[in-house]
C-alpha atoms as a PDB file:
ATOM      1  CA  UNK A   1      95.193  81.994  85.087  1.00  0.00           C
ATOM      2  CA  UNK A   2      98.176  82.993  87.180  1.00  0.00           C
ATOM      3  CA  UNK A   3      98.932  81.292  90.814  1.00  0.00           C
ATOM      4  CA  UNK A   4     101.564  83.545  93.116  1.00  0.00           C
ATOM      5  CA  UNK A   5     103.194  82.118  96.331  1.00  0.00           C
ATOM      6  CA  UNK A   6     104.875  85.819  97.024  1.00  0.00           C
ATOM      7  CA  UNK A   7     103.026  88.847  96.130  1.00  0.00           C
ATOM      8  CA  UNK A   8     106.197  90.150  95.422  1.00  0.00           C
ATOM      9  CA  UNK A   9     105.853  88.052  92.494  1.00  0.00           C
ATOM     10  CA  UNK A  10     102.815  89.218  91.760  1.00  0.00           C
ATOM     11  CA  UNK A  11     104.344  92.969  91.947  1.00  0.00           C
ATOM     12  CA  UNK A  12     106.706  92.114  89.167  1.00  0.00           C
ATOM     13  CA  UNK A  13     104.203  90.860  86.642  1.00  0.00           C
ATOM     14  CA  UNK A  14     104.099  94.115  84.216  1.00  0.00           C
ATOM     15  CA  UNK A  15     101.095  92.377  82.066  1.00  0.00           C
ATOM     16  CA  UNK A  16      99.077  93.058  85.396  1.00  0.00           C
ATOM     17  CA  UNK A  17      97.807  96.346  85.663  1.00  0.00           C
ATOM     18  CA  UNK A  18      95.457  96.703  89.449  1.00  0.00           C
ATOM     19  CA  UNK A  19      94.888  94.842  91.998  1.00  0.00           C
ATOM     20  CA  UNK A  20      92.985  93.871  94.933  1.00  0.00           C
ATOM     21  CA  UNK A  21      94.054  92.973  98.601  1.00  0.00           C
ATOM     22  CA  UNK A  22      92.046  91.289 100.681  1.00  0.00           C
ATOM     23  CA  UNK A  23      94.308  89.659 103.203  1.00  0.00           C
ATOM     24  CA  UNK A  24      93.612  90.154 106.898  1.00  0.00           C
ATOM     25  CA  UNK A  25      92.723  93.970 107.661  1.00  0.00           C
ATOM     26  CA  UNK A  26      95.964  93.770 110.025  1.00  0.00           C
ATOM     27  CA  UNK A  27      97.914  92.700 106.983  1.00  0.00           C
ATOM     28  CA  UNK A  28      97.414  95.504 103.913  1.00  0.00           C
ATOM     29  CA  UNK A  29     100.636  97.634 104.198  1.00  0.00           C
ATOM     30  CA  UNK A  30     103.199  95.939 103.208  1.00  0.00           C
ATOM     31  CA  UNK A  31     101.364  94.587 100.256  1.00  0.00           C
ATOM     32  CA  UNK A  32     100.030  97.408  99.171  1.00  0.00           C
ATOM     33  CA  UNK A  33     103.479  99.438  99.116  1.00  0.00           C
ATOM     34  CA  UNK A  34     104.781  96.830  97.391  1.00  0.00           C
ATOM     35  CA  UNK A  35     101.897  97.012  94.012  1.00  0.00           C
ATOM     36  CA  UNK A  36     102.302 101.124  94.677  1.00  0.00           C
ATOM     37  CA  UNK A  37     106.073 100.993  94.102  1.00  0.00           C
ATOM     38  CA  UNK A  38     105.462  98.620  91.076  1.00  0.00           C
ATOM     39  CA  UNK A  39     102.969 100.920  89.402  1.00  0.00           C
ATOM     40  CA  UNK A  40      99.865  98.789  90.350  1.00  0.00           C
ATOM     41  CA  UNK A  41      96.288 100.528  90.848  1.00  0.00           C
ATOM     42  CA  UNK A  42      94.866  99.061  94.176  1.00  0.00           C
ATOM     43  CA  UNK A  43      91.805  97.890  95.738  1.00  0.00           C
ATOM     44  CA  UNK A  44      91.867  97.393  99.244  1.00  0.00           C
ATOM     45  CA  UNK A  45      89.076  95.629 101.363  1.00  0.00           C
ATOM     46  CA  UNK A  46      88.232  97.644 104.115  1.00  0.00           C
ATOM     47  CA  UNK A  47      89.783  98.655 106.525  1.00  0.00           C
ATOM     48  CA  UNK A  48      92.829 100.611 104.773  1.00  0.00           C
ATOM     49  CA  UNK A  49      95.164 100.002 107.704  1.00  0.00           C
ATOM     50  CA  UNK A  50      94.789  99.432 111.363  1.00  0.00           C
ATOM     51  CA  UNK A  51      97.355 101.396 112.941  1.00  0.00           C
ATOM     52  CA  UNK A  52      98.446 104.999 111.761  1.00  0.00           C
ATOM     53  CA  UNK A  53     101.893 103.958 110.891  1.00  0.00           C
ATOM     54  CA  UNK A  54     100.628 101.514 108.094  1.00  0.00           C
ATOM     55  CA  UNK A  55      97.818 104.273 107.222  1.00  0.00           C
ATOM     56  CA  UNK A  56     100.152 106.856 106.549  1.00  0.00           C
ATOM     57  CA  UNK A  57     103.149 104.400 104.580  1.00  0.00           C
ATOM     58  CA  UNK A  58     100.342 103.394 102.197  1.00  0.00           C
ATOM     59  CA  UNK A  59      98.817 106.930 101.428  1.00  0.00           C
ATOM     60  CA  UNK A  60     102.283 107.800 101.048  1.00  0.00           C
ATOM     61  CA  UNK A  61     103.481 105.202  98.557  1.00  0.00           C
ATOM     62  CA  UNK A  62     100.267 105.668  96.229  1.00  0.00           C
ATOM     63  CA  UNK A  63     101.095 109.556  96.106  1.00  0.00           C
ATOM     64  CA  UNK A  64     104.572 109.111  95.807  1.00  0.00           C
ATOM     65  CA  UNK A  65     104.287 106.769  92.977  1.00  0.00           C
ATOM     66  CA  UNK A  66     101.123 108.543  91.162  1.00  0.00           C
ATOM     67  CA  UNK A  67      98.919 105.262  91.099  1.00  0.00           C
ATOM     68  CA  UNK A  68      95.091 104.998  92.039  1.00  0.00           C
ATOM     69  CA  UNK A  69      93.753 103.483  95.284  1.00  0.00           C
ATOM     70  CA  UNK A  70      90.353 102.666  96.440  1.00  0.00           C
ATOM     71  CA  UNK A  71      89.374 100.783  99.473  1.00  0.00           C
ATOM     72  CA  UNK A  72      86.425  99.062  99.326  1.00  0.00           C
ATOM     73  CA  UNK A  73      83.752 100.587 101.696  1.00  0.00           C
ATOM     74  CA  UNK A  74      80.388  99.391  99.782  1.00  0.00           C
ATOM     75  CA  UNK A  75      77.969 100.244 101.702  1.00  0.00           C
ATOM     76  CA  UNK A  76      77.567 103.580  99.537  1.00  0.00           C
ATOM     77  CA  UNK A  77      76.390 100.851  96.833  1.00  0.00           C
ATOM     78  CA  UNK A  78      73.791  99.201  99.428  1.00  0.00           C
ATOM     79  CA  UNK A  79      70.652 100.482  97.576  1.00  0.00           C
ATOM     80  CA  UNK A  80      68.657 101.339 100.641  1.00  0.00           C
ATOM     81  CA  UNK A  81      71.573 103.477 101.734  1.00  0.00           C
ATOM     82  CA  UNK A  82      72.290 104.833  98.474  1.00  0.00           C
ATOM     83  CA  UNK A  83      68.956 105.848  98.267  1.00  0.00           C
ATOM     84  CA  UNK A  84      68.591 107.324 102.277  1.00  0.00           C
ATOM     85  CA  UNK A  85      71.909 109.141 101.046  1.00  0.00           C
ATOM     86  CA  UNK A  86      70.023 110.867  97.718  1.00  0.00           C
ATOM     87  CA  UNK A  87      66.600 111.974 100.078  1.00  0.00           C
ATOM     88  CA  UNK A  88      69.045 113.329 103.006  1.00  0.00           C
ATOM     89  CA  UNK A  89      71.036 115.203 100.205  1.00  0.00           C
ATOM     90  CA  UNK A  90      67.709 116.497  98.394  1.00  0.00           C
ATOM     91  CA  UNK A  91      67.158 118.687 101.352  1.00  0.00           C
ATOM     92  CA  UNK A  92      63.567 117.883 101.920  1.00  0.00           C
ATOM     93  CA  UNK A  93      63.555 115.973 104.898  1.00  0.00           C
ATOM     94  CA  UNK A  94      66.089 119.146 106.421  1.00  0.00           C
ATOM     95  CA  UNK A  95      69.722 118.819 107.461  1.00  0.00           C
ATOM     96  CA  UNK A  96      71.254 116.054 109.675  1.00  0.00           C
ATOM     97  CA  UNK A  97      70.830 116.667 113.044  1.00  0.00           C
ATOM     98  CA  UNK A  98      71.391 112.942 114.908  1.00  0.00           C
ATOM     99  CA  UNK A  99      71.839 109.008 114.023  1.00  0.00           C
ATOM    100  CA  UNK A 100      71.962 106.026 114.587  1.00  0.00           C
ATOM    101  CA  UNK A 101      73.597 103.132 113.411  1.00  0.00           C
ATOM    102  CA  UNK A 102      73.567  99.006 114.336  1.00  0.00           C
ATOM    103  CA  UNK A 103      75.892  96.847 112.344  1.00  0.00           C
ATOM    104  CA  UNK A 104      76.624  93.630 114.002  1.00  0.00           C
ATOM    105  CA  UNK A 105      77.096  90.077 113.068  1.00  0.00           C
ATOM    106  CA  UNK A 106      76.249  86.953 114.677  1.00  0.00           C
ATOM    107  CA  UNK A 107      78.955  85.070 116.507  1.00  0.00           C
ATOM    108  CA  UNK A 108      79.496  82.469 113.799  1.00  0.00           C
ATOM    109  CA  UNK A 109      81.359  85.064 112.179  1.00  0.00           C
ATOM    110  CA  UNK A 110      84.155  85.580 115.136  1.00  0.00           C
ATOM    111  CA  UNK A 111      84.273  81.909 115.964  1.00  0.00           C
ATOM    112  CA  UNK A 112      84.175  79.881 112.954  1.00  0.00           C
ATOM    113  CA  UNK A 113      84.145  82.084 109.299  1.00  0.00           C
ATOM    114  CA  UNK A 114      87.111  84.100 110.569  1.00  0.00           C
ATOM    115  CA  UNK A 115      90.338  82.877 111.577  1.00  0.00           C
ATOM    116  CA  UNK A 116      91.958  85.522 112.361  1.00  0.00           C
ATOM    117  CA  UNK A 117      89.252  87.277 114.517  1.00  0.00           C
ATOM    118  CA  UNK A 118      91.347  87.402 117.570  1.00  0.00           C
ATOM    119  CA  UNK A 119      94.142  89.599 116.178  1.00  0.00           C
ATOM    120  CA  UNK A 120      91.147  92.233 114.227  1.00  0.00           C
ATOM    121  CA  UNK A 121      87.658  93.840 116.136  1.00  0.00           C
ATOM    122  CA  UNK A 122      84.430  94.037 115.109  1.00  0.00           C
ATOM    123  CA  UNK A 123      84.843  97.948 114.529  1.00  0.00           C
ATOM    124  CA  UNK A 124      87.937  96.869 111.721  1.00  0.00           C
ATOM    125  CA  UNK A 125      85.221  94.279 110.089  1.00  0.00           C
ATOM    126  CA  UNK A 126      82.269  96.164 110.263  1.00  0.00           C
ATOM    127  CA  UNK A 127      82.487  99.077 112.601  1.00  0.00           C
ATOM    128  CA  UNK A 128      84.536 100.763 109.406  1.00  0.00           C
ATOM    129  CA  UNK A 129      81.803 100.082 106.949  1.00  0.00           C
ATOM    130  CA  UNK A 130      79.161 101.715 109.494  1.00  0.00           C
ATOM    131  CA  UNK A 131      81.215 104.967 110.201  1.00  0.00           C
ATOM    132  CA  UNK A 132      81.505 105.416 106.506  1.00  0.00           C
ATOM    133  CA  UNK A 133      78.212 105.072 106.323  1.00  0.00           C
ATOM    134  CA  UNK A 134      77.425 107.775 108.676  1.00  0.00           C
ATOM    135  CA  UNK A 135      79.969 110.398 107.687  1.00  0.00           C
ATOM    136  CA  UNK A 136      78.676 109.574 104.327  1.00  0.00           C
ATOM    137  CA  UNK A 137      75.204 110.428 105.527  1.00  0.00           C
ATOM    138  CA  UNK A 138      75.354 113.220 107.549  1.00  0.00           C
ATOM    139  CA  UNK A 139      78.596 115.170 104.884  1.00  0.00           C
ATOM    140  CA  UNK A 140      80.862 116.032 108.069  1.00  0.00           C
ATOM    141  CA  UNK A 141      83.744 114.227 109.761  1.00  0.00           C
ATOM    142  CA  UNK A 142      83.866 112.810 113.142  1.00  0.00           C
ATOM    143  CA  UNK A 143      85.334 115.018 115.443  1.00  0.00           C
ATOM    144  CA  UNK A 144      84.830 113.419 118.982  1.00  0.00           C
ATOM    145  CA  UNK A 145      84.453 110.196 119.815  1.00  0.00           C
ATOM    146  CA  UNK A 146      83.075 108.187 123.242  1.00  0.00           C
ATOM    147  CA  UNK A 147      82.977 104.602 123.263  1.00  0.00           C
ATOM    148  CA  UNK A 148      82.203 101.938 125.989  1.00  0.00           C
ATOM    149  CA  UNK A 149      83.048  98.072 125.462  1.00  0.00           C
ATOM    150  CA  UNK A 150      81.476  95.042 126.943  1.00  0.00           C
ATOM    151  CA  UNK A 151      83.396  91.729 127.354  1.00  0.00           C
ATOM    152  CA  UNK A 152      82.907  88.461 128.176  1.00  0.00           C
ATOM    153  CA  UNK A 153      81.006  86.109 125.559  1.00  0.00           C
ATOM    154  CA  UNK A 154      84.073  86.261 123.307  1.00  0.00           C
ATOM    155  CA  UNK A 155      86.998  85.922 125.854  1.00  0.00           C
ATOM    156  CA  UNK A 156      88.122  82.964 124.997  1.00  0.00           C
ATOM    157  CA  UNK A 157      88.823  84.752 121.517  1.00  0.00           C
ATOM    158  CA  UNK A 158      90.396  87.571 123.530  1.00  0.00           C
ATOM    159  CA  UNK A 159      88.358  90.426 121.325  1.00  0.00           C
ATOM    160  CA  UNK A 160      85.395  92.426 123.063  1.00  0.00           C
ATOM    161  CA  UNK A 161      82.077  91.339 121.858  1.00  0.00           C
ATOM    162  CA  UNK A 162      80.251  94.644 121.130  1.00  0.00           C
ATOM    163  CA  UNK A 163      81.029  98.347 121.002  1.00  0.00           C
ATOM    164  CA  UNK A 164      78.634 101.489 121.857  1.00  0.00           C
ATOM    165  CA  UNK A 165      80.014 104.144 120.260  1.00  0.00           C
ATOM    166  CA  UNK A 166      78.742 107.966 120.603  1.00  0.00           C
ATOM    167  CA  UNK A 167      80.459 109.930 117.806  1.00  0.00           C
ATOM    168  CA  UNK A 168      80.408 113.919 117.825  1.00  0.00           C
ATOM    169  CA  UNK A 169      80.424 115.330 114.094  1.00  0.00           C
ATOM    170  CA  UNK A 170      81.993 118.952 112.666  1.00  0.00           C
ATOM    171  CA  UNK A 171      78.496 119.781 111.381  1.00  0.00           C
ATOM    172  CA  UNK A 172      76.797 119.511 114.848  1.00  0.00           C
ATOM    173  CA  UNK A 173      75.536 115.927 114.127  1.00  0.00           C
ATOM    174  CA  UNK A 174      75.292 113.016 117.134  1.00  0.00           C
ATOM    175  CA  UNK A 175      75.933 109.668 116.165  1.00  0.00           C
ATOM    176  CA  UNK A 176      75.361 106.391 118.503  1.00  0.00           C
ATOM    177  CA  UNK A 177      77.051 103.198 116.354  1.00  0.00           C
ATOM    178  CA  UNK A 178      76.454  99.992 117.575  1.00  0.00           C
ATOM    179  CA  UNK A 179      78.698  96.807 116.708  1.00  0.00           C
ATOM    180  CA  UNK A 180      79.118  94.128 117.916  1.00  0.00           C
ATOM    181  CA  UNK A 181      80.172  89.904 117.052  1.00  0.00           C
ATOM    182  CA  UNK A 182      77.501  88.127 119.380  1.00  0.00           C
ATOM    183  CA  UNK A 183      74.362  88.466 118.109  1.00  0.00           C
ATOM    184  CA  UNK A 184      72.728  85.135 118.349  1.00  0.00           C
ATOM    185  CA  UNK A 185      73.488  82.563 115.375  1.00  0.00           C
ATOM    186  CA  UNK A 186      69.514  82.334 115.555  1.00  0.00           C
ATOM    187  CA  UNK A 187      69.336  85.521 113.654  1.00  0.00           C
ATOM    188  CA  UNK A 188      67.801  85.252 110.303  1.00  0.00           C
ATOM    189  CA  UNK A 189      70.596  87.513 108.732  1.00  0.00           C
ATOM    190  CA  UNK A 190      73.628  86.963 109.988  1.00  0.00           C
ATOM    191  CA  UNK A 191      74.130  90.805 110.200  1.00  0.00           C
ATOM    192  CA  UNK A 192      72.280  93.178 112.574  1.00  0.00           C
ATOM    193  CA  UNK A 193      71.692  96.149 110.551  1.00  0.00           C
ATOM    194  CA  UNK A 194      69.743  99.080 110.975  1.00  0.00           C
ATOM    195  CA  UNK A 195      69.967 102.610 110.465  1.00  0.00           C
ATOM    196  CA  UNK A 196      68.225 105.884 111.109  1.00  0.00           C
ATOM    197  CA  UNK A 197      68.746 110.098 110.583  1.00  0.00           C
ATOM    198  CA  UNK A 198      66.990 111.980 112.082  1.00  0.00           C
ATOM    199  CA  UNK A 199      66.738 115.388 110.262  1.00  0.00           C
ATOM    200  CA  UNK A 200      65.101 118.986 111.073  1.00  0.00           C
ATOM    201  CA  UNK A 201      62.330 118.408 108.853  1.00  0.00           C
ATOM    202  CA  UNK A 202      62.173 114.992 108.693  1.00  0.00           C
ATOM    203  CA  UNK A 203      63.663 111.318 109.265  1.00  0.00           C
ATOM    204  CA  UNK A 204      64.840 108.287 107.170  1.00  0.00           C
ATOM    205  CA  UNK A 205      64.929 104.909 108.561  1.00  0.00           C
ATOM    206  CA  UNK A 206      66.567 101.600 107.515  1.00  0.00           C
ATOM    207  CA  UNK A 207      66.015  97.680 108.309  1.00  0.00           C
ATOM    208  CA  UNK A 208      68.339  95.462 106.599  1.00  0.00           C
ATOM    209  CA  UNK A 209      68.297  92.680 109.112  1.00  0.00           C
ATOM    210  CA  UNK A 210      64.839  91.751 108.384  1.00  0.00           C
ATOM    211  CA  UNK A 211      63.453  93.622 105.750  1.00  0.00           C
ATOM    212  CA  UNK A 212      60.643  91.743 104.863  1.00  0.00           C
ATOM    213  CA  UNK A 213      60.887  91.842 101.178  1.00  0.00           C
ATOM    214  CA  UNK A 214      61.413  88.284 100.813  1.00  0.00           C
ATOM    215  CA  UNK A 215      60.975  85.505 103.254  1.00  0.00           C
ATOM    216  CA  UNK A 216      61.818  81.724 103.103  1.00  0.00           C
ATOM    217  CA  UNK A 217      60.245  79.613 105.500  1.00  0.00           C
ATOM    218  CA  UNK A 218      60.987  74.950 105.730  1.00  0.00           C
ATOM    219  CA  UNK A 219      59.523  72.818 108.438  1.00  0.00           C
ATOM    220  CA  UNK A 220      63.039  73.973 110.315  1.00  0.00           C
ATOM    221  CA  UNK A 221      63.415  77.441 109.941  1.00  0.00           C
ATOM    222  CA  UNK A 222      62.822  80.802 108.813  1.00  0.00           C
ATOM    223  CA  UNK A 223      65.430  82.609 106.225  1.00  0.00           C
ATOM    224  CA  UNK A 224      65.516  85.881 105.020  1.00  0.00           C
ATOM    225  CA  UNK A 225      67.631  85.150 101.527  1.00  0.00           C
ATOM    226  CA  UNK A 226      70.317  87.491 100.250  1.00  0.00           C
ATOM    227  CA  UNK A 227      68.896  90.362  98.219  1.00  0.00           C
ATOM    228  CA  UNK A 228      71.568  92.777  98.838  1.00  0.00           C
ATOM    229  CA  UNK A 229      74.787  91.983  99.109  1.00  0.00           C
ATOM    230  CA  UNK A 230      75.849  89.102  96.505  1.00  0.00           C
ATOM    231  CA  UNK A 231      73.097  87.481  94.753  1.00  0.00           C
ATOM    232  CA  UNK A 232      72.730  85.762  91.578  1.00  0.00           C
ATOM    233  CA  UNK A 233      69.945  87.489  88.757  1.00  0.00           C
ATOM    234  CA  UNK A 234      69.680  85.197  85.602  1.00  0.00           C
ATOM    235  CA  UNK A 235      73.521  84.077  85.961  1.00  0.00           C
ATOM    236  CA  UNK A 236      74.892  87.665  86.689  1.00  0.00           C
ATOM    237  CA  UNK A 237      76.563  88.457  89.993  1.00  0.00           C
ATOM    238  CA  UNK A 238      74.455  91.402  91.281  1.00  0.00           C
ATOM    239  CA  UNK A 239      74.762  92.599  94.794  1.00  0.00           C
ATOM    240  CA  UNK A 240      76.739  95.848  96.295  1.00  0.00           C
ATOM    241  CA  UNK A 241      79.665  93.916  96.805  1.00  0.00           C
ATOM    242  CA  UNK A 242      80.084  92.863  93.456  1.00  0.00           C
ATOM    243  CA  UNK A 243      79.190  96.506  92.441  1.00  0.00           C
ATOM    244  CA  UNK A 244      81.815  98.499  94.274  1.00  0.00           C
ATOM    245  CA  UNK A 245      84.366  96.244  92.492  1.00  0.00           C
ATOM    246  CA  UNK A 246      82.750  96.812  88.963  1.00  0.00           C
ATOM    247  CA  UNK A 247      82.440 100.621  89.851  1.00  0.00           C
ATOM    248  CA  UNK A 248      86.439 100.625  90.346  1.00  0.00           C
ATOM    249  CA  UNK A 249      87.197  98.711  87.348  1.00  0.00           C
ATOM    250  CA  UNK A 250      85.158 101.613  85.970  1.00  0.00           C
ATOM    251  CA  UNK A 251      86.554 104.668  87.581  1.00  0.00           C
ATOM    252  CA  UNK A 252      90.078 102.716  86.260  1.00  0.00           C
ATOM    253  CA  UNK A 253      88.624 103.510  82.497  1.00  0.00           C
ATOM    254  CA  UNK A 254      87.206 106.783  82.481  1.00  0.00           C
ATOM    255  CA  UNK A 255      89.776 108.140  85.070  1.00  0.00           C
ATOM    256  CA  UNK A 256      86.838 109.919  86.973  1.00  0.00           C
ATOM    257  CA  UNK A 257      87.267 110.303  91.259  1.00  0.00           C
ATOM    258  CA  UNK A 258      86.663 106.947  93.235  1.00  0.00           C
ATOM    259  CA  UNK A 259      83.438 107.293  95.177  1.00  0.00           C
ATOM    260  CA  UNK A 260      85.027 106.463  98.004  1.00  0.00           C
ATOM    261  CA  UNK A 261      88.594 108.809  98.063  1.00  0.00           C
ATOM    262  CA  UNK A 262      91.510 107.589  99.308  1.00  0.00           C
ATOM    263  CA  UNK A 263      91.197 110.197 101.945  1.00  0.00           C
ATOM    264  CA  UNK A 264      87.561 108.914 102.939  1.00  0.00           C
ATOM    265  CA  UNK A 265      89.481 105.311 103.766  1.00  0.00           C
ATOM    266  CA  UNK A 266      91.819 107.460 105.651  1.00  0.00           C
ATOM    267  CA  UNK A 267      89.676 109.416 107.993  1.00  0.00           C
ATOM    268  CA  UNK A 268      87.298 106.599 108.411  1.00  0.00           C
ATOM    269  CA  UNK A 269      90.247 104.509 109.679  1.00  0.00           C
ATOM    270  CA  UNK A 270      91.789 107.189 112.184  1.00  0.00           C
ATOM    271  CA  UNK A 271      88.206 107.815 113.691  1.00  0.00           C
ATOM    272  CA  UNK A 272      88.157 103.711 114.278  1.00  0.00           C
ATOM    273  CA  UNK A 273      91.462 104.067 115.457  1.00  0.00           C
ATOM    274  CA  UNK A 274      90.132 106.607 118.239  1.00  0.00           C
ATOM    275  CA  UNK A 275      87.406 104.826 118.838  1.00  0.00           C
ATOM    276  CA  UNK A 276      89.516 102.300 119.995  1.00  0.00           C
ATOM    277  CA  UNK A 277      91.610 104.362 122.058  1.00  0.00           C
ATOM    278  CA  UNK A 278      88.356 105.612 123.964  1.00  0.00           C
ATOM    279  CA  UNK A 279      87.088 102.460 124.957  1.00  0.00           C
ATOM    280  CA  UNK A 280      90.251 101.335 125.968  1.00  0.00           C
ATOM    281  CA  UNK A 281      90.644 104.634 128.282  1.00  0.00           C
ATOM    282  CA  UNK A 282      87.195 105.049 128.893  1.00  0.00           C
ATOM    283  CA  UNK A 283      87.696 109.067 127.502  1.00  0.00           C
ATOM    284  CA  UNK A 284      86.272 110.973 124.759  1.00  0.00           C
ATOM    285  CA  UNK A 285      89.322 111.025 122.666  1.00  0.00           C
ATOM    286  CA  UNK A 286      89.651 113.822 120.031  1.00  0.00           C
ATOM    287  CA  UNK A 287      90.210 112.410 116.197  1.00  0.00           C
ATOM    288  CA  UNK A 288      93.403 113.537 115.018  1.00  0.00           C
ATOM    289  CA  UNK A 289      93.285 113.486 111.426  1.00  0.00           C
END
């Protein structure tokens, strides 16, 4: 085992081949221009950048320097969604025609898990992972975007505590997308996550928050354990964040296409990027992709 103080250290290690970045989502760029420009392959957690600036420097570097980059939406490995994904693209239940998505955590997470909360937003942290999801869903790319923020809870973090969002897709498709960091810390999950398409001949419908599959219950409380996510199965690390690693280390062998492109992580973080310009103006603002 290896221990870096300066990733530029790290960058200079030629028995390393990829790695992964999962520094604050405000802090990605420089880091990963540096493992581009020393012929690393990269996994980023999500979000790829935050402004455009550091967006386009890091798309740039990984072209320029011919090396493989994935950022690490998995929620296309969350089997429910995986599996809403397959019936929407079998074409029985119709084509996409509006959704819905709510992915929020409880306030823990902004005030105590994450220290640097105040400098990121709830649509960086998850608001990324559920507009992936939808564009995902639905095949088309967010076009125009509406959103409305409420403040208040969270001030003394200086961050907004929840986000309704009402997205406008090329195919036609309308999107509301919930999230927000004050759900109560009550909550058996400490995400709020639901999600719904409504299709021409058909619908598909998703509760993640309490799904009901498995229920733990003391003279305290009620739990709903971790079946999803990360989760232990006879000593194995199973859960769809440990799979969207092992499915890069995989794409790194057989050379196939990421399932999530480099240019996915891109759009997905310009749209959040307008998003944020919107309910700051309190406009529709036009993603510029």
């Amino acid at each position: 085992r290896k221990v870096y103080t300066d990733y530029h250290d790290m960058a200079a290690d030629e028995e390393i081949d990829a790695v992964a970045i999962v520094t604050p989502d405000f802090a990605h760029a420089d880091i990963a221009c540096a493992m581009a420009d020393a012929k690393k392959d990269i996994l980023i957690e999500k979000p790829l950048a935050t402004t455009k600036e550091d967006i386009a420097r890091i798309c740039e570097a990984v072209e320029k320097n011919g090396v493989r980059c994935m950022v690490d939406l998995h929620n296309r490995w969350n089997p429910p969604f995986n599996t809403a994904k397959q019936e929407i693209s079998s074409g029985k239940l119709g084509k996409p025609y509006t959704a819905y998505i709510r992915h929020s955590d409880v306030k823990w997470v902004a005030t105590d898990m994450l220290s640097w909360a105040s400098k990121s937003s709830i649509l960086w942290f998850l608001g990324s992972h559920s507009l992936d999801s939808l564009r995902w869903l639905v095949g088309s790319e967010a076009k125009r975007v509406y959103s409305v923020k409420k403040e208040g809870i969270l001030k003394g973090l200086g961050v907004p505590d929840i986000y309704l969002t009402t997205i406008e897709f090329e195919n036609g498709v309308v999107a509301h997308m919930e999230n927000g960091w004050v759900t109560p810390n009550g909550n058996r999950n400490i995400n709020d996550f639901r999600c719904s398409v409504m299709c021409t001949e058909g619908m598909i419908s998703l509760d993640l928050s309490s799904h009901n599959l498995i229920e733990e219950v003391t003279e305290e409380k009620a739990t709903v354990p971790d079946i999803l996510v990360s989760n232990m199965v006879f000593d194995r690390c199973k859960g769809l964040s440990y799979e969207s690693i092992r499915d890069f280390v995989d794409r790194l062998v057989d050379g196939k296409e990421f399932r999530v492109t480099l240019e996915d992580s891109r759009r997905t973080a310009l749209a959040i990027i307008a998003i944020l310009e919107s309910a700051e103006t309190g406009m529709p603002v036009e993603v510029e992709y």
